[in-house]
N, C-alpha and C. Protein backbone atom coordinates (compact mmCIF):
# COMPACT_ATOMS: atom_id res chain seq x y z
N UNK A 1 54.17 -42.01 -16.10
CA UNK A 1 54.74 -42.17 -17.41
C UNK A 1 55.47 -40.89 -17.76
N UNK A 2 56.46 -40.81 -18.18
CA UNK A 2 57.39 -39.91 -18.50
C UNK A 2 57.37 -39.63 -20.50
N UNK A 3 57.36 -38.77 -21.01
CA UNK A 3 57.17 -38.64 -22.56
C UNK A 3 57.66 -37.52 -22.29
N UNK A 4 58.93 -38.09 -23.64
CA UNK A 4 60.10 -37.10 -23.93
C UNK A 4 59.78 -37.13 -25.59
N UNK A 5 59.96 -35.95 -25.97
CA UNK A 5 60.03 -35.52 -27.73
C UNK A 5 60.97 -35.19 -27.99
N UNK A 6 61.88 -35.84 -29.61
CA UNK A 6 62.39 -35.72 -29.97
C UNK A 6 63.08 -34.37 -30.39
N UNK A 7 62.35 -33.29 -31.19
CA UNK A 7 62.09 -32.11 -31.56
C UNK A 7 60.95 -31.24 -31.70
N UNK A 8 61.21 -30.06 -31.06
CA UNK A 8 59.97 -29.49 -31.39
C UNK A 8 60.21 -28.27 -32.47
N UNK A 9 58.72 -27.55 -32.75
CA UNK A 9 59.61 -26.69 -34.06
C UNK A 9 59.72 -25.34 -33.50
N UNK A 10 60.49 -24.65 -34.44
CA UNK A 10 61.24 -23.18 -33.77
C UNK A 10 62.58 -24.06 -32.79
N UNK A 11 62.90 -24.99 -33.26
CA UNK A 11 64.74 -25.45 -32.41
C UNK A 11 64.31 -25.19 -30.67
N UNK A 12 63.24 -25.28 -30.92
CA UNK A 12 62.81 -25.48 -28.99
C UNK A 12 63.45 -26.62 -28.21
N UNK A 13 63.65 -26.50 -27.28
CA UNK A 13 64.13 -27.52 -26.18
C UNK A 13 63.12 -28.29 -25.93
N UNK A 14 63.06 -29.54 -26.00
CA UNK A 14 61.93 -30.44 -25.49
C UNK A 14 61.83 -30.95 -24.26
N UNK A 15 60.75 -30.08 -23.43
CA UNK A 15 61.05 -30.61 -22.04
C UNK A 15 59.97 -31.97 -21.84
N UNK A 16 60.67 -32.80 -20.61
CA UNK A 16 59.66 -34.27 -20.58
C UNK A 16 58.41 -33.49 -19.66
N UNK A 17 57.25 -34.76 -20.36
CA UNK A 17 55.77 -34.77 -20.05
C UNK A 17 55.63 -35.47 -18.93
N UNK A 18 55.01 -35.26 -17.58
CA UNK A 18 54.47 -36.39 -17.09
C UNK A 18 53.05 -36.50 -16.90
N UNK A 19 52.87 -38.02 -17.55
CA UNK A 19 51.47 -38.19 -17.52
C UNK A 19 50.93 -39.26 -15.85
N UNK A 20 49.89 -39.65 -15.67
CA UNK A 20 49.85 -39.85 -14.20
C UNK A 20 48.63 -41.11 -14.62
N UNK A 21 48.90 -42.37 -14.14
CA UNK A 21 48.03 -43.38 -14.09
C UNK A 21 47.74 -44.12 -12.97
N UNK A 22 46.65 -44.66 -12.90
CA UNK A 22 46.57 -45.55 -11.63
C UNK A 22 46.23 -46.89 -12.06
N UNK A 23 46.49 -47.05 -13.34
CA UNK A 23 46.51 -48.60 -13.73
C UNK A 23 47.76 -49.26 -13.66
N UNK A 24 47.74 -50.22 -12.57
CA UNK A 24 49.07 -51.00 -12.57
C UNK A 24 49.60 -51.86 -13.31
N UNK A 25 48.86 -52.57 -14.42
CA UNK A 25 49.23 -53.96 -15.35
C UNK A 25 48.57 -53.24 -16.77
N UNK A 26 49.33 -51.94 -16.79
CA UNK A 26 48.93 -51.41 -18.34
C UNK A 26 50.27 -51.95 -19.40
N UNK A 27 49.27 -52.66 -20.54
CA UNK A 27 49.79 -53.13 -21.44
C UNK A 27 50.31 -51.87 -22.08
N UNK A 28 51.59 -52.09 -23.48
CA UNK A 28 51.92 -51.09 -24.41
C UNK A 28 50.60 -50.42 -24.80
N UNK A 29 49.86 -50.41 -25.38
CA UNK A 29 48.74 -50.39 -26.13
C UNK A 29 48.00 -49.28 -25.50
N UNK A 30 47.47 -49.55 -24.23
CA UNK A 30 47.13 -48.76 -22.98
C UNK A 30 48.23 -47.58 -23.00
N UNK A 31 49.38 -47.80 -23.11
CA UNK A 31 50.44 -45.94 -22.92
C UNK A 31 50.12 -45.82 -23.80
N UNK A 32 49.64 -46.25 -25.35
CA UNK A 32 49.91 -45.66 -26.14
C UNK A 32 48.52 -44.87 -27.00
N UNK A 33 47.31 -45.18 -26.06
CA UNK A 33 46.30 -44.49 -26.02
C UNK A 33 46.01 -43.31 -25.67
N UNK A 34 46.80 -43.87 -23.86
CA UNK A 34 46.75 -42.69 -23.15
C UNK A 34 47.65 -41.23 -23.62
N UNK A 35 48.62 -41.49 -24.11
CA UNK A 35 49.63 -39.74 -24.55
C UNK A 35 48.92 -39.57 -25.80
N UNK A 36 48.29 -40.39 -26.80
CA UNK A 36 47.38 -40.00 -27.93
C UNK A 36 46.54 -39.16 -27.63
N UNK A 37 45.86 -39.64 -26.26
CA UNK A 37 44.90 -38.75 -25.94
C UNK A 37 44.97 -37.33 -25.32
N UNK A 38 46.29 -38.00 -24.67
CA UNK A 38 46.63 -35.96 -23.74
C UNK A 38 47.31 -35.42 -25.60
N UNK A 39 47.49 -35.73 -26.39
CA UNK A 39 47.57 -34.80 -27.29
C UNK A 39 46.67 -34.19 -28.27
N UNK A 40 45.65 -35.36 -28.04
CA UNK A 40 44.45 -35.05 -28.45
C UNK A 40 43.48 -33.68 -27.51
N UNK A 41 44.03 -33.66 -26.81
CA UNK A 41 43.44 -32.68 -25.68
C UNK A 41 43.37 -31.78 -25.78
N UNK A 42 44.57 -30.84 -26.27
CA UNK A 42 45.65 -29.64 -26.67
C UNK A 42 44.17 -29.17 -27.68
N UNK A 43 44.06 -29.91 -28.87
CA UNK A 43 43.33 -29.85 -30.10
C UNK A 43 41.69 -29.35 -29.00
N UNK A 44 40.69 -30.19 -28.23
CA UNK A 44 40.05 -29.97 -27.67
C UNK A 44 40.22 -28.81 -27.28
N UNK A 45 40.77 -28.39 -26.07
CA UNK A 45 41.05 -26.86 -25.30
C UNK A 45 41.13 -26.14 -26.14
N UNK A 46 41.75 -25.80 -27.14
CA UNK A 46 41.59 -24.69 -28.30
C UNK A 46 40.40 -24.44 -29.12
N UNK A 47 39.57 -25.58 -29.23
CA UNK A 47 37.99 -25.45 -29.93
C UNK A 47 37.35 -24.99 -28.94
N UNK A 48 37.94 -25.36 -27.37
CA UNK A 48 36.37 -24.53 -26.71
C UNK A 48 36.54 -23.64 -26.32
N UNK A 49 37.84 -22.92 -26.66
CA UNK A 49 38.48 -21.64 -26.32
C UNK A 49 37.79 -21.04 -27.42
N UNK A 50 37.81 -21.71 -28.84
CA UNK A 50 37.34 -20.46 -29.33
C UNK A 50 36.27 -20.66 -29.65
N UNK A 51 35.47 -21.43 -29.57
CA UNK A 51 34.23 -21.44 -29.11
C UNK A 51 33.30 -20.66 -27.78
N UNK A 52 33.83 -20.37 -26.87
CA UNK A 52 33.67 -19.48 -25.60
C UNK A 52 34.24 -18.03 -26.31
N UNK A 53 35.35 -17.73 -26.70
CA UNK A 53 35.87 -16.32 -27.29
C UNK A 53 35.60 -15.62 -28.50
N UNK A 54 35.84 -16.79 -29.51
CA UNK A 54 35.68 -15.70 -30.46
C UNK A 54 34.20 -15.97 -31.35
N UNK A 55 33.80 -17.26 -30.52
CA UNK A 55 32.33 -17.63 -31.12
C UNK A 55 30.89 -17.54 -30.40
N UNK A 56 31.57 -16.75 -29.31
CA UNK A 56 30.65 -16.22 -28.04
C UNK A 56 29.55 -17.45 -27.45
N UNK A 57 30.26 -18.73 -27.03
CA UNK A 57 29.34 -19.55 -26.99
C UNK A 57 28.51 -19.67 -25.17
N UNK A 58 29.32 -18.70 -24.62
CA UNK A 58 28.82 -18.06 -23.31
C UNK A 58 28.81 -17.07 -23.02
N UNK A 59 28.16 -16.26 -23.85
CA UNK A 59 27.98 -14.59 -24.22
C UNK A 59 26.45 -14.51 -23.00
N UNK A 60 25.42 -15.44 -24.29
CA UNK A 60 24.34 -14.86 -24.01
C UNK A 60 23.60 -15.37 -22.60
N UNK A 61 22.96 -14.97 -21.65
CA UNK A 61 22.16 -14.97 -20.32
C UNK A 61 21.13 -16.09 -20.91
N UNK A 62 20.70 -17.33 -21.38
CA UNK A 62 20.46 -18.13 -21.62
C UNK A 62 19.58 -18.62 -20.38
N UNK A 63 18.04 -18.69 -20.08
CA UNK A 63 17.02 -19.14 -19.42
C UNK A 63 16.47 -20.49 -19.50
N UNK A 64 16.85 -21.25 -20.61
CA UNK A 64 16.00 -22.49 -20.34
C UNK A 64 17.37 -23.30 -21.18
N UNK A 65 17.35 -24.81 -21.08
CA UNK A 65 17.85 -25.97 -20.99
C UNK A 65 17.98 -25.95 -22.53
N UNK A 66 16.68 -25.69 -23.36
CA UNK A 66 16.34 -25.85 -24.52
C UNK A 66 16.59 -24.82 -25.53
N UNK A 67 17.12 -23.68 -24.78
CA UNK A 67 17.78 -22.29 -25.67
C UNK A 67 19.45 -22.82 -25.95
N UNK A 68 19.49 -23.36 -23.89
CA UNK A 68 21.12 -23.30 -24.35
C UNK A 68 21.34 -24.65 -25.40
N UNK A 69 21.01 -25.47 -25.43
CA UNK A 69 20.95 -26.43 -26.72
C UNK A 69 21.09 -25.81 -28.34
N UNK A 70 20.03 -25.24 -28.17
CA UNK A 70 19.49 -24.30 -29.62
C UNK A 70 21.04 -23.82 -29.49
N UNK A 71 21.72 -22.96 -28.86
CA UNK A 71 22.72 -21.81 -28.83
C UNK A 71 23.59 -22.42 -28.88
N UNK A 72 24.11 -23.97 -28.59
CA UNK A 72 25.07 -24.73 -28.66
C UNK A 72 24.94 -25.17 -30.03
N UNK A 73 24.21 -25.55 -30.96
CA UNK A 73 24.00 -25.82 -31.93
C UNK A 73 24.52 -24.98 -32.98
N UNK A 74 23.95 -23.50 -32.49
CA UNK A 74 24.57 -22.53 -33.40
C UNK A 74 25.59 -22.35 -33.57
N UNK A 75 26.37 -22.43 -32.88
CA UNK A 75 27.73 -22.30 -32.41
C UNK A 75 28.61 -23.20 -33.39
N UNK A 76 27.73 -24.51 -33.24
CA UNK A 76 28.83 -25.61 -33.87
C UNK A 76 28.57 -25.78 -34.92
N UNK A 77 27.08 -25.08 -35.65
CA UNK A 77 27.15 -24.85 -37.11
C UNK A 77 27.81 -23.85 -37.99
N UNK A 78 28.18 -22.42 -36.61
CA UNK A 78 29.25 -22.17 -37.50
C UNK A 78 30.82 -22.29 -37.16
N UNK A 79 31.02 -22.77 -36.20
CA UNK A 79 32.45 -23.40 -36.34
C UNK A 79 32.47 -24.73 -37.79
N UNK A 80 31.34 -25.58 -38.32
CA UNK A 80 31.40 -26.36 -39.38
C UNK A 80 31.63 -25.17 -40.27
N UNK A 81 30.96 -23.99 -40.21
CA UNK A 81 31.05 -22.82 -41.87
C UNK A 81 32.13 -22.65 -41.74
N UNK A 82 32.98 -22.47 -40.59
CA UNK A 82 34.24 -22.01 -40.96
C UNK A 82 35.36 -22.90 -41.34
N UNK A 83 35.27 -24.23 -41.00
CA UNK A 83 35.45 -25.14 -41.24
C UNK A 83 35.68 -25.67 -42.95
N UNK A 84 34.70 -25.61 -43.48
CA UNK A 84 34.21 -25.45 -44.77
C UNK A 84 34.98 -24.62 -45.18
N UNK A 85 35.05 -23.21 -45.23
CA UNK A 85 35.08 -22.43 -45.93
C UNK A 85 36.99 -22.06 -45.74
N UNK A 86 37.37 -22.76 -45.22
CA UNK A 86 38.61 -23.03 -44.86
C UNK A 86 39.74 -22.57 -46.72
N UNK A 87 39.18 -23.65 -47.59
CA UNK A 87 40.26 -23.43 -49.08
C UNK A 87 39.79 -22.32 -49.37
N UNK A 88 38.74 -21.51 -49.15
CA UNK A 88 37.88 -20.24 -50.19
C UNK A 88 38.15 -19.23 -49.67
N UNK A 89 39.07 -19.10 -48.45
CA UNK A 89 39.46 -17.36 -47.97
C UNK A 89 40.46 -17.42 -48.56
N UNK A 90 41.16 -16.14 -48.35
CA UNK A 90 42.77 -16.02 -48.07
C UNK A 90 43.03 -15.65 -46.97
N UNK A 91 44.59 -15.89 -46.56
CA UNK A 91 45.32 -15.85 -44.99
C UNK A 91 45.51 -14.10 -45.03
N UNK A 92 44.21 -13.54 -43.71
CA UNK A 92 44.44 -12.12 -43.50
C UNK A 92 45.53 -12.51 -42.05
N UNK A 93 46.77 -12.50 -42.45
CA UNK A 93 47.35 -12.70 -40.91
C UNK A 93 47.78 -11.23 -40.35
N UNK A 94 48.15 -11.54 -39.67
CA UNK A 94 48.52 -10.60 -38.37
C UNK A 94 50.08 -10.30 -38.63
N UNK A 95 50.59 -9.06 -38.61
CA UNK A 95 52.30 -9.07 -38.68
C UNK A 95 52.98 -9.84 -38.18
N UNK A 96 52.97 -10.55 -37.34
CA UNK A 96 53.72 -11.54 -36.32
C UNK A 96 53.21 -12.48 -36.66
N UNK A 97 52.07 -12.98 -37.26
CA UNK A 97 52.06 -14.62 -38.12
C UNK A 97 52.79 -14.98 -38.94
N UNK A 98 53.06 -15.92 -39.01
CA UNK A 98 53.78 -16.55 -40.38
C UNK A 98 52.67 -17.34 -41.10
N UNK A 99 53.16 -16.86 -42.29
CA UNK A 99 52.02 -17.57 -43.23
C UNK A 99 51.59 -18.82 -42.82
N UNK A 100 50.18 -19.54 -43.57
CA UNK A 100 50.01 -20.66 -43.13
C UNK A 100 49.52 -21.31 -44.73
N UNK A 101 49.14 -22.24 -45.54
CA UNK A 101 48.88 -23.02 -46.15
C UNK A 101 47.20 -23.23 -45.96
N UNK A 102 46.10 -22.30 -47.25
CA UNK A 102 45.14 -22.42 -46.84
C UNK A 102 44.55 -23.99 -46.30
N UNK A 103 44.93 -24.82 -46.60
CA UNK A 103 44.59 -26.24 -45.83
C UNK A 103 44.79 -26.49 -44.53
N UNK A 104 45.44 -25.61 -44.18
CA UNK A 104 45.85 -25.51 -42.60
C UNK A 104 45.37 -24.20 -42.14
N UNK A 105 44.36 -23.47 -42.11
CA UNK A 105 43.93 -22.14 -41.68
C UNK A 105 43.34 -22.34 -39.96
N UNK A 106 43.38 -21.88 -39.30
CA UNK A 106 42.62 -22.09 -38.11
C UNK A 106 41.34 -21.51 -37.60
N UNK A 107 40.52 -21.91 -37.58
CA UNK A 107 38.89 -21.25 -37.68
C UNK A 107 38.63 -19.56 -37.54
N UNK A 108 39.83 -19.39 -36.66
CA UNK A 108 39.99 -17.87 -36.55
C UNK A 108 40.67 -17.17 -37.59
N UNK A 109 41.58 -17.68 -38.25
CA UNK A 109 41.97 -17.14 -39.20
C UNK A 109 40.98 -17.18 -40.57
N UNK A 110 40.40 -18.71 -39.97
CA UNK A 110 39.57 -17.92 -41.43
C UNK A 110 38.34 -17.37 -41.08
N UNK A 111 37.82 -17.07 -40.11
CA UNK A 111 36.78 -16.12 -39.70
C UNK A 111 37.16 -14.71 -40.33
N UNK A 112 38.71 -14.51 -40.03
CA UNK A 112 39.30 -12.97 -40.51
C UNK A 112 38.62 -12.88 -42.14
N UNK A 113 38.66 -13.67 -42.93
CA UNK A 113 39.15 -13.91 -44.18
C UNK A 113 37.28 -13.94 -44.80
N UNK A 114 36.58 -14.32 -43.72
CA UNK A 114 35.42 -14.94 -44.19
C UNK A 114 34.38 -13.89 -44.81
N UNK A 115 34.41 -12.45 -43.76
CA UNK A 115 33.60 -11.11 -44.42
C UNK A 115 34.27 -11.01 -46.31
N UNK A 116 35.25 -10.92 -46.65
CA UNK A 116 35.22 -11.21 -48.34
C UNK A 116 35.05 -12.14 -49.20
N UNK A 117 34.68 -13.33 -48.31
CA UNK A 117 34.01 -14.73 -48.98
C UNK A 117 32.55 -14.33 -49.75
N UNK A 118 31.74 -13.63 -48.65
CA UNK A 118 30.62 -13.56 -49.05
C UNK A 118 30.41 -12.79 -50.62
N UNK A 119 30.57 -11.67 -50.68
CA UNK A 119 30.66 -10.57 -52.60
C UNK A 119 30.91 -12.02 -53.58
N UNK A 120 31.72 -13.02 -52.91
CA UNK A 120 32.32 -14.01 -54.43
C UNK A 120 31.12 -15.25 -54.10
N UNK A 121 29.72 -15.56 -53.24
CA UNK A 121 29.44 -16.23 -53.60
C UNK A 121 27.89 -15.79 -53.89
N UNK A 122 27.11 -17.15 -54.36
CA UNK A 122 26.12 -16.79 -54.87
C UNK A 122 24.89 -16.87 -53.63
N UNK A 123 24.27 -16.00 -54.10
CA UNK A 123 22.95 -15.90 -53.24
C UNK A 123 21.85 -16.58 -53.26
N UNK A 124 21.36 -17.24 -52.50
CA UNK A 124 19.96 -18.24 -53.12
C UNK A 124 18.80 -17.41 -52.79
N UNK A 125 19.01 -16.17 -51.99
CA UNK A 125 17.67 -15.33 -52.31
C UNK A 125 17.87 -14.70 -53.01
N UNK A 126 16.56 -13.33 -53.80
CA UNK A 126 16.93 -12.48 -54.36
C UNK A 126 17.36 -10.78 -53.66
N UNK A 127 17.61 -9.97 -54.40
CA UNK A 127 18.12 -8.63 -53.58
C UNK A 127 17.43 -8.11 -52.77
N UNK A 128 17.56 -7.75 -51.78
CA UNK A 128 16.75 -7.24 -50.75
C UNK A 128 16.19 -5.74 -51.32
N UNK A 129 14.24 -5.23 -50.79
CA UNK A 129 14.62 -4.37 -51.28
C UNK A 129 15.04 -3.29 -50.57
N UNK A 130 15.13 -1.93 -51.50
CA UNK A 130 15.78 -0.61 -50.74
C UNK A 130 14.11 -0.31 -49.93
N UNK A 131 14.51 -0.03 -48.62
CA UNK A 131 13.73 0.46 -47.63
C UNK A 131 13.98 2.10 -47.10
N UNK A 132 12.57 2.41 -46.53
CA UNK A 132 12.59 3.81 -46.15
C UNK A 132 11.94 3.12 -44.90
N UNK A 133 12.16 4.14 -43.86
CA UNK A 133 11.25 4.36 -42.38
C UNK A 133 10.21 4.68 -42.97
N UNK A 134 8.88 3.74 -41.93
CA UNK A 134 7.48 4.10 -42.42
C UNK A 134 6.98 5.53 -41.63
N UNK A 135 6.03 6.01 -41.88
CA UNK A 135 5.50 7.47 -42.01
C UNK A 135 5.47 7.92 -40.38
N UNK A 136 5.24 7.01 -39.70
CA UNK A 136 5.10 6.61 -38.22
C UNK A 136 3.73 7.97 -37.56
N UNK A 137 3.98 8.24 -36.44
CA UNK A 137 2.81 9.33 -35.90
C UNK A 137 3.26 11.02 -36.91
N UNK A 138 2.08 11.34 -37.50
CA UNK A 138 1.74 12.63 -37.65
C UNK A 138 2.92 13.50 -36.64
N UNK A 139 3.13 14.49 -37.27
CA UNK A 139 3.36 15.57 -36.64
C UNK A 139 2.24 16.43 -35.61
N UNK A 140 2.18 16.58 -35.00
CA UNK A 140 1.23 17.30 -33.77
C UNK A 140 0.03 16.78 -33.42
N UNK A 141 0.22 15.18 -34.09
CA UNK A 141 -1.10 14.65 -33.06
C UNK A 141 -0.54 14.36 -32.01
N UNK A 142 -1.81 13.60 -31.37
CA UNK A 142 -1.62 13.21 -29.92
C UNK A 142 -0.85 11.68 -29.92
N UNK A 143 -0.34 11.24 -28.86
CA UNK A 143 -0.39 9.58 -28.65
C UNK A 143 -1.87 9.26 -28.03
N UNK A 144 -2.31 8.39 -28.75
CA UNK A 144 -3.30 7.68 -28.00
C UNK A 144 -3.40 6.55 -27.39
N UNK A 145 -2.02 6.19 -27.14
CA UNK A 145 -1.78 5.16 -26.41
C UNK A 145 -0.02 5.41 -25.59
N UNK A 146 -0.40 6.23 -24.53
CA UNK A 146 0.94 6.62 -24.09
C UNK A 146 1.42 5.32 -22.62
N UNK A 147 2.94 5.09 -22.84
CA UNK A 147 3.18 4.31 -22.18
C UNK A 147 2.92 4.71 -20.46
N UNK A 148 2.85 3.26 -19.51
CA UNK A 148 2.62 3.54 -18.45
C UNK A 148 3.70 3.98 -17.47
N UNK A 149 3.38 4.84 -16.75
CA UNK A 149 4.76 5.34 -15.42
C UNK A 149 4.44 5.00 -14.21
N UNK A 150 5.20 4.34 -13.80
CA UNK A 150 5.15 4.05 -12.25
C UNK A 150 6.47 5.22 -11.71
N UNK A 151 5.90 5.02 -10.40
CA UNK A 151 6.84 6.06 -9.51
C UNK A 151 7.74 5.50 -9.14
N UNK A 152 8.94 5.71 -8.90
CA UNK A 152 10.45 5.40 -8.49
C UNK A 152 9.83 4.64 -7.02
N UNK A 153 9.51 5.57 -6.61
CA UNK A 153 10.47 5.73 -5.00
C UNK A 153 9.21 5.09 -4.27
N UNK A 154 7.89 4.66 -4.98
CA UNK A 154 6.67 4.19 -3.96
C UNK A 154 7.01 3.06 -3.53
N UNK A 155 6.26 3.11 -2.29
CA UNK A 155 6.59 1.47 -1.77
C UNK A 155 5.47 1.86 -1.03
N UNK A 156 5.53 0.63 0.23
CA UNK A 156 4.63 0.67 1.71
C UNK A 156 5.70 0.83 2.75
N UNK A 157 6.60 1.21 2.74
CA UNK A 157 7.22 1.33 3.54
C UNK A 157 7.55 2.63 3.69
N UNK A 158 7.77 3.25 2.72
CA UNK A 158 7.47 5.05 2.68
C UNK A 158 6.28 5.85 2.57
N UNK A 159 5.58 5.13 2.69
CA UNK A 159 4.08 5.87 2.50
C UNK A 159 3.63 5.69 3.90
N UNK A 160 4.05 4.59 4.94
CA UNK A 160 3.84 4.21 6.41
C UNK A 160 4.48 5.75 6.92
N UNK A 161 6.19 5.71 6.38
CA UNK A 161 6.80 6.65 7.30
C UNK A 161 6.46 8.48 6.83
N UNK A 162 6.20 8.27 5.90
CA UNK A 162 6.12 9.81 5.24
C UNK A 162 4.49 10.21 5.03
N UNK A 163 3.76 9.07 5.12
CA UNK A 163 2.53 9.75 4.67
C UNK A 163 2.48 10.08 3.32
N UNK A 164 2.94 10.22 2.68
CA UNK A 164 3.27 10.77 1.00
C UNK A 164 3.53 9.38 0.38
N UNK A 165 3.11 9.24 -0.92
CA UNK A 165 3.55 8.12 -1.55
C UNK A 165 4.92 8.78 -2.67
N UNK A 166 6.07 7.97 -2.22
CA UNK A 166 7.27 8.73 -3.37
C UNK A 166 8.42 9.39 -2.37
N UNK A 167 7.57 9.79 -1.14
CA UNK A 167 8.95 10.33 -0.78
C UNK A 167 9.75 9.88 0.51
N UNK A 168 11.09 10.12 0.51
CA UNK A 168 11.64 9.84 1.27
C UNK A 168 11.94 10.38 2.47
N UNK A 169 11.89 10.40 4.15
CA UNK A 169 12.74 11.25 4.95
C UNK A 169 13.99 10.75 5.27
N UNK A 170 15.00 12.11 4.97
CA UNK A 170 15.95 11.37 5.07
C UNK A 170 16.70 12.54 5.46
């Protein structure tokens, strides 16, 4: 299937699409799913772009099945905050942006925007209080519980060749 566009914006040249099927007796209906969907795609690849980049959704070294779930979750609760909070920033753009229409902000843009959201809304806890470091160990006592040291360099394989536990001949 071949898909040609009329205009694109910025007076761009519209070059043709080819899309690739292996259904031979596709009705109208059927093409007209299928280029819905490769444009629907565009929209996809950019959420999990920034979902992977700027929402670190494969940052963390993740051990069990049931973290990375948990961590996927997080992720997409706050791509919804930013989502949300989309009319309540303003556009911090970049010199080379052109403005955008807060109804049209893009999760990243309003991520920029989102650290001065917070001062304008309300808090459902109360103020945190002011904290000091606690008193911790005395001055010139002892530890009475000092951590444990193992030796670098012991093994059984240097203690066979050296007789010494720790060292190396070399």
């Amino acid at each position: 299937m071949r898909l040609q566009v009329e205009h694109l914006p910025g007076d761009r040249d519209p070059k043709p699409v080819w899309l690739c099927s292996s259904a031979v007796d596709a009705a109208a209906e059927d093409v007209d799913r299928w280029w819905q969907a490769f444009l629907r795609r565009f929209d996809l690849e950019h959420t999990f772009r920034l979902f992977k980049q700027t929402l670190g959704w494969t940052v963390p070294k993740i051990r069990s099945p049931q973290a990375a779930d948990r961590w996927t979750w997080l992720v997409i609760a706050a791509h919804t905050q930013l989502r949300l909070a989309r009319p309540l920033v303003t556009d911090l753009r970049r010199p080379w942006e052109k403005p955008t229409p807060p109804a049209r902000l893009t999760p990243a843009r309003v991520r920029r925007g989102f650290r001065h959201l917070r001062p304008r809304t309300a808090l459902p806890a109360s103020a945190p209080k002011p904290t000091r470091p606690g008193p911790g160990r005395p001055r010139g006592s002892r530890n009475r519980r000092p951590a444990p040291h193992h030796d670098v360099g012991k093994s059984d394989k240097n203690i066979r060749a050296t007789g010494t536990p720790g060292r190396d001949r070399g």
